[in-house]
Structure formats: structure tokens, C-alpha cells
PDB file of N, CA and C in Angstrom:
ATOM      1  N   UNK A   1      13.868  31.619   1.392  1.00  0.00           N
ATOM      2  CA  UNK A   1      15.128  31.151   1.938  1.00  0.00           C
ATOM      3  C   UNK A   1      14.961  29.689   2.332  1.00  0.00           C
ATOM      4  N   UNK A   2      15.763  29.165   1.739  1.00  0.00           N
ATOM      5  CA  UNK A   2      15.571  27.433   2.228  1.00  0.00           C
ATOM      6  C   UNK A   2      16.831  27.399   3.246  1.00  0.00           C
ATOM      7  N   UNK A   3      16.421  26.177   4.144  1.00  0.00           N
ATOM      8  CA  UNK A   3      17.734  25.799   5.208  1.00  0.00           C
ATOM      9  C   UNK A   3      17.851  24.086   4.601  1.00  0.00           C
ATOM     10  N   UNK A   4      19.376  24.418   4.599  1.00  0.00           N
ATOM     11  CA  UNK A   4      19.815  23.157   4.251  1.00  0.00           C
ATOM     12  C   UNK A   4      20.606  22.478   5.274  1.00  0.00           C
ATOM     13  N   UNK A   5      19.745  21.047   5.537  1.00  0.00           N
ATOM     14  CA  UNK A   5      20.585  20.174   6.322  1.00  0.00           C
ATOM     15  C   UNK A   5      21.905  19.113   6.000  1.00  0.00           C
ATOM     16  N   UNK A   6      23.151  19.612   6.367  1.00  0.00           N
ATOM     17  CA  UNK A   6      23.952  18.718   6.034  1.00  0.00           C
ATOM     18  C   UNK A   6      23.648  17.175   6.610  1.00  0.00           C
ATOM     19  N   UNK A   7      24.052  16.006   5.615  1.00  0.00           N
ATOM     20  CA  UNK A   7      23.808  14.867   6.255  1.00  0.00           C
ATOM     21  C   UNK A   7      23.654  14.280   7.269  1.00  0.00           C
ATOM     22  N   UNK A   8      25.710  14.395   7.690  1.00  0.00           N
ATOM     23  CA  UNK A   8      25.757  14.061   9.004  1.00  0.00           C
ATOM     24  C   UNK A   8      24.770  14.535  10.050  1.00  0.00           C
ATOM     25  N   UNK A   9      23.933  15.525   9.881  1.00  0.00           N
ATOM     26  CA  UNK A   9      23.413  16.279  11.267  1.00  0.00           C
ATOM     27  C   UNK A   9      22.086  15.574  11.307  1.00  0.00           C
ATOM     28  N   UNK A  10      21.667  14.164  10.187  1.00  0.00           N
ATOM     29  CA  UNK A  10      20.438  13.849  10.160  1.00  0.00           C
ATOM     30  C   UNK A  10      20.468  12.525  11.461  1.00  0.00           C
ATOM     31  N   UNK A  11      20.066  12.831  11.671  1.00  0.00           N
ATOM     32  CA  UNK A  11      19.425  11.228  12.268  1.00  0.00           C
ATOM     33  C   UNK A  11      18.472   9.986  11.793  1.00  0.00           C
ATOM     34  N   UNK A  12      19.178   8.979  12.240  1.00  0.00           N
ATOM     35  CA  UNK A  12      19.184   7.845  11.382  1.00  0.00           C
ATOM     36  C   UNK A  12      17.562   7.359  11.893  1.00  0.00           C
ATOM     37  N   UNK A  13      16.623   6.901  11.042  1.00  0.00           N
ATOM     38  CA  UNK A  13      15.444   6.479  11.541  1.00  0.00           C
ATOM     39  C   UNK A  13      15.246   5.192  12.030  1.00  0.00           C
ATOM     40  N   UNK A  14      16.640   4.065  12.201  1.00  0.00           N
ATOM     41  CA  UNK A  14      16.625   3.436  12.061  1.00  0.00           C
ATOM     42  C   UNK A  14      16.906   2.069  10.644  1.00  0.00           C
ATOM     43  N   UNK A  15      16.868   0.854  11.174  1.00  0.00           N
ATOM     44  CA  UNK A  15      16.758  -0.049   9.939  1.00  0.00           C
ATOM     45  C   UNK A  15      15.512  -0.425   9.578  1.00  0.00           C
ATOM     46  N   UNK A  16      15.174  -0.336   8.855  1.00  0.00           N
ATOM     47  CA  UNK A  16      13.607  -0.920   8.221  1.00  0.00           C
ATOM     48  C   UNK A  16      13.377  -2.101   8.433  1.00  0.00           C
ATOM     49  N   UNK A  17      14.275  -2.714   8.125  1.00  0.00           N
ATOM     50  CA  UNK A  17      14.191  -4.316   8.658  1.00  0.00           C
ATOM     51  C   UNK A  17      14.209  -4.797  10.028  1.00  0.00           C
ATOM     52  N   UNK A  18      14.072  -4.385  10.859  1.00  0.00           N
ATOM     53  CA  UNK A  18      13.946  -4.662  12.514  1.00  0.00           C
ATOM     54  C   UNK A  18      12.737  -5.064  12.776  1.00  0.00           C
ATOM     55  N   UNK A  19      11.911  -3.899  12.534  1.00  0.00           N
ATOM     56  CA  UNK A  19      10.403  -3.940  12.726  1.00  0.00           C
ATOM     57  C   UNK A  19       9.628  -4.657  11.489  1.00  0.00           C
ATOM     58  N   UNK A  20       9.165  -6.075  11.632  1.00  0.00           N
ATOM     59  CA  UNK A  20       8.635  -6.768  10.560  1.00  0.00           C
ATOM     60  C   UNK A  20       7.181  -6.747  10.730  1.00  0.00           C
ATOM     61  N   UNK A  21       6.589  -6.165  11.840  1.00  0.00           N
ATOM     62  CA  UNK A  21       5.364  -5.413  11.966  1.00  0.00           C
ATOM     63  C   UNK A  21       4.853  -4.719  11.283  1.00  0.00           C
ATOM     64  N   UNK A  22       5.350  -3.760  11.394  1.00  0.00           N
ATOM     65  CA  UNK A  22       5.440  -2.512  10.234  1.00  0.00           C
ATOM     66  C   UNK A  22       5.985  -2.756   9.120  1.00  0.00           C
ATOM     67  N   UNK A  23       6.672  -3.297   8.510  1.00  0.00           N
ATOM     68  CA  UNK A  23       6.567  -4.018   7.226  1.00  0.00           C
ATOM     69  C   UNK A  23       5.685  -4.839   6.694  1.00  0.00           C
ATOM     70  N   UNK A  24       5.146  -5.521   7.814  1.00  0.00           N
ATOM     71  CA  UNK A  24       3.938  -6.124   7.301  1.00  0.00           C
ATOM     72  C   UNK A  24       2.430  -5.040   7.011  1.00  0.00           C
ATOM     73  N   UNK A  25       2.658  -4.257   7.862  1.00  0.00           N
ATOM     74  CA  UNK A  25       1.166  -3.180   7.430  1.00  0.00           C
ATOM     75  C   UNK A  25       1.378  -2.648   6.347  1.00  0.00           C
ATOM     76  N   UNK A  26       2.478  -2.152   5.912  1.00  0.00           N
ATOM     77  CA  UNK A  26       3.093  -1.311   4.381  1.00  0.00           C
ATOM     78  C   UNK A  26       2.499  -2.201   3.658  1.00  0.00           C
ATOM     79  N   UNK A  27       3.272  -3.528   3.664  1.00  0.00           N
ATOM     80  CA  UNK A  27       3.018  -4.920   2.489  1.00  0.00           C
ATOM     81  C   UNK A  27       1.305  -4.224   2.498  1.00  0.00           C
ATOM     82  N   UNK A  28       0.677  -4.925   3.487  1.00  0.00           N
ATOM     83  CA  UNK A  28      -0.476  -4.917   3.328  1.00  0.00           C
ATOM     84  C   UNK A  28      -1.279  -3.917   2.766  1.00  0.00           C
ATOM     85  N   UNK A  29      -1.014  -2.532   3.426  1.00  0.00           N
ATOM     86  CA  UNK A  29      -1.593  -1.594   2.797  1.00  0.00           C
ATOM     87  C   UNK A  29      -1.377  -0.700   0.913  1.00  0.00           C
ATOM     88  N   UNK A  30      -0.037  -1.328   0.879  1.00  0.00           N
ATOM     89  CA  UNK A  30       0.370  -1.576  -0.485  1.00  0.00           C
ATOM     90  C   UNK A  30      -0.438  -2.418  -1.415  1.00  0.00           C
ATOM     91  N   UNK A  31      -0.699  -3.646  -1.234  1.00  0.00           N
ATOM     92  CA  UNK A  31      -1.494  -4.712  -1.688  1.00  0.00           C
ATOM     93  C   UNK A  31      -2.706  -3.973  -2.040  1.00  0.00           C
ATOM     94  N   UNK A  32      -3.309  -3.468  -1.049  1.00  0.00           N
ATOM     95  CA  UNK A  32      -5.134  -3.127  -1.061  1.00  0.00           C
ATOM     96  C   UNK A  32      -4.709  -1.920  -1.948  1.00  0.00           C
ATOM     97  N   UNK A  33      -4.168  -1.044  -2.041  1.00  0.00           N
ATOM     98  CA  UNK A  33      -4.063  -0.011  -2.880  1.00  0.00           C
ATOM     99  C   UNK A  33      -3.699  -0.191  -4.412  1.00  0.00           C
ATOM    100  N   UNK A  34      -2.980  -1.134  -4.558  1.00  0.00           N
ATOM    101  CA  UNK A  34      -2.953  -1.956  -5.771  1.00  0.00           C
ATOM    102  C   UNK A  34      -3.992  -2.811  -6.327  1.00  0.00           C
ATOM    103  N   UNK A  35      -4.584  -3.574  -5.532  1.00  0.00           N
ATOM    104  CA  UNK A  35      -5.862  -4.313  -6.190  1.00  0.00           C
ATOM    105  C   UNK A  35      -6.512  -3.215  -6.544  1.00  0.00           C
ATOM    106  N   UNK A  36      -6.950  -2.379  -5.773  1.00  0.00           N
ATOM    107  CA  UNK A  36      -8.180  -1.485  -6.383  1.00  0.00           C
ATOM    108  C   UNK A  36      -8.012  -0.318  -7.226  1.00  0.00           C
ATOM    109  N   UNK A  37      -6.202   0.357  -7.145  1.00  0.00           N
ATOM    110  CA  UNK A  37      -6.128   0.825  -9.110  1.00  0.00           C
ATOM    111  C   UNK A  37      -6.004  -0.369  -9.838  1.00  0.00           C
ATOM    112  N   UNK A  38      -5.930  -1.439  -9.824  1.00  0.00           N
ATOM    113  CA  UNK A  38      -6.363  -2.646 -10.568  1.00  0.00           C
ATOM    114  C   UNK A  38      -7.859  -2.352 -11.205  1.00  0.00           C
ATOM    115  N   UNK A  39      -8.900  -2.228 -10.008  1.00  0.00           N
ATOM    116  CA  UNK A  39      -9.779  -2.706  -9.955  1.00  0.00           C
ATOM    117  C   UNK A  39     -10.621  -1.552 -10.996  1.00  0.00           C
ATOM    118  N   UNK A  40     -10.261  -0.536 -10.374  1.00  0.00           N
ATOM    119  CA  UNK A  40     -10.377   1.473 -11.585  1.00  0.00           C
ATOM    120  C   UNK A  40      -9.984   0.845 -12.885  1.00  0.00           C
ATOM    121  N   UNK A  41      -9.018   0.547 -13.041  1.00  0.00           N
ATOM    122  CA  UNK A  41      -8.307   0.044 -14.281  1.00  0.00           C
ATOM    123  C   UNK A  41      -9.216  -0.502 -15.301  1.00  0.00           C
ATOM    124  N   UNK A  42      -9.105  -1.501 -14.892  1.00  0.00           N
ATOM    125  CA  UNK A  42     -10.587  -2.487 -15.202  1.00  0.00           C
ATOM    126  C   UNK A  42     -11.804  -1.877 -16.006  1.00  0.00           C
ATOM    127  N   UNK A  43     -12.112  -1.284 -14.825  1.00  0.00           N
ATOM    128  CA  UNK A  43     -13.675  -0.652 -14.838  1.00  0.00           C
ATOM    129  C   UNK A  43     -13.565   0.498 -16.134  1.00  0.00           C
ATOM    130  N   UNK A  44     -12.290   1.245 -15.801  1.00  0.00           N
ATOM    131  CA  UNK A  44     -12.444   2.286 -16.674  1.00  0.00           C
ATOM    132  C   UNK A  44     -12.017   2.015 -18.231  1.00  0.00           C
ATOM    133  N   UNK A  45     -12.011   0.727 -19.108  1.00  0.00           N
ATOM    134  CA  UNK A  45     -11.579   0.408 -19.828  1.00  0.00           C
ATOM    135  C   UNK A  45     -12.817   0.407 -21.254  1.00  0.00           C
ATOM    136  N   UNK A  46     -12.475   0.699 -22.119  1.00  0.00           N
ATOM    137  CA  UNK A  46     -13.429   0.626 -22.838  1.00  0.00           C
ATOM    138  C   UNK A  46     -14.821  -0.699 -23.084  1.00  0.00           C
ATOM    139  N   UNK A  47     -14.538  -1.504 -22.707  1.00  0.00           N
ATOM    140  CA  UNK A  47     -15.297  -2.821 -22.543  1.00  0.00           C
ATOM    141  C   UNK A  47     -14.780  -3.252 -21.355  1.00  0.00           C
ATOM    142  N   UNK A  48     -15.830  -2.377 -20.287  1.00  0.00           N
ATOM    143  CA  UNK A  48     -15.018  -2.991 -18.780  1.00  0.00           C
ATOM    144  C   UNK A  48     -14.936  -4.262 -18.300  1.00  0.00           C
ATOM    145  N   UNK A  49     -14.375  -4.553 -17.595  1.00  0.00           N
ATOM    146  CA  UNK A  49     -13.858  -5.729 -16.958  1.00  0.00           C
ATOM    147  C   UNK A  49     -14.579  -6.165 -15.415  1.00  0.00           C
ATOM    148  N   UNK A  50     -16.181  -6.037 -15.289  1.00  0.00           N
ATOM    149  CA  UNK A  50     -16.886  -6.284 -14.150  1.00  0.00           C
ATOM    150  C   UNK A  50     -15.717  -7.309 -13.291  1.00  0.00           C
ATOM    151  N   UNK A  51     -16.151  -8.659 -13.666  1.00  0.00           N
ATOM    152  CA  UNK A  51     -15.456  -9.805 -12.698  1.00  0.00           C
ATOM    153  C   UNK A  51     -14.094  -9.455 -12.070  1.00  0.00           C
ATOM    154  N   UNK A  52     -13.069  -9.096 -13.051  1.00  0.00           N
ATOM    155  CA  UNK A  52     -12.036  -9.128 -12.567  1.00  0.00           C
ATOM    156  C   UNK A  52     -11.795  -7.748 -11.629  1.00  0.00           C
ATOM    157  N   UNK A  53     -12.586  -6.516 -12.131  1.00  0.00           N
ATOM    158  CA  UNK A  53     -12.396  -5.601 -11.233  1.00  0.00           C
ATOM    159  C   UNK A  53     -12.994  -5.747  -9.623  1.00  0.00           C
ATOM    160  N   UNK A  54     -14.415  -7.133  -9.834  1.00  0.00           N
ATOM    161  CA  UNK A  54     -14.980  -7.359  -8.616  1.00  0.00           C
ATOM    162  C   UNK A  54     -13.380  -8.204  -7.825  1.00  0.00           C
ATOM    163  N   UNK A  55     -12.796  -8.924  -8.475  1.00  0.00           N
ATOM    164  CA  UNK A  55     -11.710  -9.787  -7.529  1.00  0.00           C
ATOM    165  C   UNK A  55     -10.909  -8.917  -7.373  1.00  0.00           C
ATOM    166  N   UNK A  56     -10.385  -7.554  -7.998  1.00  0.00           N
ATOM    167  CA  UNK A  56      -9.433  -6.973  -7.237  1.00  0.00           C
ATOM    168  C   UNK A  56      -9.885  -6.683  -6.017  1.00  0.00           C
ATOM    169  N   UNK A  57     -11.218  -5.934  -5.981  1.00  0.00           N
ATOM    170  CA  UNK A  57     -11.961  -5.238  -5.368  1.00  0.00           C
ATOM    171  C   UNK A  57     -12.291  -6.243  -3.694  1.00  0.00           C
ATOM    172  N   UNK A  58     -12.476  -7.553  -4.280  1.00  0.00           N
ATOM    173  CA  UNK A  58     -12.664  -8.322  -2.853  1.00  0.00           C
ATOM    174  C   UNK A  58     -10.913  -8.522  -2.155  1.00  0.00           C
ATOM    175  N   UNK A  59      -9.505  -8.575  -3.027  1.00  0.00           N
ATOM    176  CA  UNK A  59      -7.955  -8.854  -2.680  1.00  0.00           C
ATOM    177  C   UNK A  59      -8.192  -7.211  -1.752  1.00  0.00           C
ATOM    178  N   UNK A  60      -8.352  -6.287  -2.471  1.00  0.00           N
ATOM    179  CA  UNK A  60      -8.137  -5.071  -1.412  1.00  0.00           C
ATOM    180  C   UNK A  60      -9.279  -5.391  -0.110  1.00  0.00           C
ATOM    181  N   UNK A  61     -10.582  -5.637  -0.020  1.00  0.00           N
ATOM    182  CA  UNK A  61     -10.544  -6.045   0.784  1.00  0.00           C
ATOM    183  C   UNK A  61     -10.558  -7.037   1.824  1.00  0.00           C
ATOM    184  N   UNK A  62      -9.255  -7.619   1.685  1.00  0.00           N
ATOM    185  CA  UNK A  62      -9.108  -8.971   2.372  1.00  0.00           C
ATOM    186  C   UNK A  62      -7.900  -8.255   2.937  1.00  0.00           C
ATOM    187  N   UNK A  63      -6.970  -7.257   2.658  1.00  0.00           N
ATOM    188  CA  UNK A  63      -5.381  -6.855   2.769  1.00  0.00           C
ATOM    189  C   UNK A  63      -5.893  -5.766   3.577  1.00  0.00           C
ATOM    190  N   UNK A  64      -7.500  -5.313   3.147  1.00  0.00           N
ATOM    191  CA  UNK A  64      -7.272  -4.174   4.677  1.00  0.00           C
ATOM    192  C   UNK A  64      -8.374  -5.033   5.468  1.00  0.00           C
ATOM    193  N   UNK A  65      -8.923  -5.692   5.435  1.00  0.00           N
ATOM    194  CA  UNK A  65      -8.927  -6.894   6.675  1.00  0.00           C
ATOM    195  C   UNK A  65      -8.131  -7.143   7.763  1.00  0.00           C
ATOM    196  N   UNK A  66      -7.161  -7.933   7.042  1.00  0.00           N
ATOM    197  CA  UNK A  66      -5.715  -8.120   7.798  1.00  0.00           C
ATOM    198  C   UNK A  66      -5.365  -7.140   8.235  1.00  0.00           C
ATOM    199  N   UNK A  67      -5.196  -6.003   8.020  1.00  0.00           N
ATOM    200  CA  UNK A  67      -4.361  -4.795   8.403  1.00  0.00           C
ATOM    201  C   UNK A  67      -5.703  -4.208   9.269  1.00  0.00           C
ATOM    202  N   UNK A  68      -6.612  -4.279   9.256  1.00  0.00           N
ATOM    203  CA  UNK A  68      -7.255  -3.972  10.821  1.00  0.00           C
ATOM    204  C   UNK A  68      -6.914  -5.014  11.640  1.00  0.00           C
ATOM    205  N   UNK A  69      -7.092  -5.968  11.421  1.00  0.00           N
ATOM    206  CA  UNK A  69      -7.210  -6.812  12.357  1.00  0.00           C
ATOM    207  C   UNK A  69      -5.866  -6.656  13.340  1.00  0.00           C
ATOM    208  N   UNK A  70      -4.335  -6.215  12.391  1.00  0.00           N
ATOM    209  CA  UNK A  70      -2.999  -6.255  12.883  1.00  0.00           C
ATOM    210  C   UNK A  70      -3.281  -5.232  14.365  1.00  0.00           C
ATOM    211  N   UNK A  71      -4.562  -4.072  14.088  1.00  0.00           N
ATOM    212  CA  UNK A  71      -4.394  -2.968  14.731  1.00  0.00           C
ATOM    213  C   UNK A  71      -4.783  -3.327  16.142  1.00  0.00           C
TER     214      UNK A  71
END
């Protein structure tokens, strides 16, 4: 049995855009998660790609750098 919520009865979480804090950790933690399937990418390629998978690999961690440091 599923329960279904009509719309109106949801509550709004807010605007996303208020908090540019928390947009900035997303950005960030977005970034580092992207360099490094970059970085898999790379690696897992038939004639891998050492260097460039090493520079994704140092962009992710520079983006969760920042994003400790935010903490």
C-alpha cells in the first residue's frame, strides 16, 4: 500500500538560492566527484592516461580541501 501525498500538503524546503553556503559545498563536492570519475576514466582506458588522471586526482583533492576547510 503506498500513501500518497497531495502537493499542497508538502512543505516548501525553502529557496536554494538563499543559502550560498551550501551551494558552495554542493559546487564543491560536485567538482571532487567529477575530477575523480575523470580520473577512473582515464585510468581505465585502454592506453591509460597516468598524468591526466594524476591532475584530476590532485582538482578532487583541492575541492575537498576547500570543503573541509568550509567545515
Amino acid at each position: 500500500m503506498t500513501t500518497v501525498i497531495p502537493l499542497r500538503a508538502r512543505r516548501s524546503a525553502g529557496n536554494p538560492t538563499t543559502n550560498t553556503g551550501d551551494q558552495d559545498a554542493i559546487q564543491l563536492h560536485a567538482q571532487a566527484e567529477n575530477a575523480l570519475s575523470m580520473a577512473l576514466f582515464y585510468m581505465r582506458q585502454p592506453v591509460s592516461n597516468v598524468p591526466g588522471a594524476a591532475r584530476k586526482a590532485v582538482q578532487a583533492l583541492q575541492s575537498l580541501n576547500q570543503l573541509q576547510g568550509r567545515a
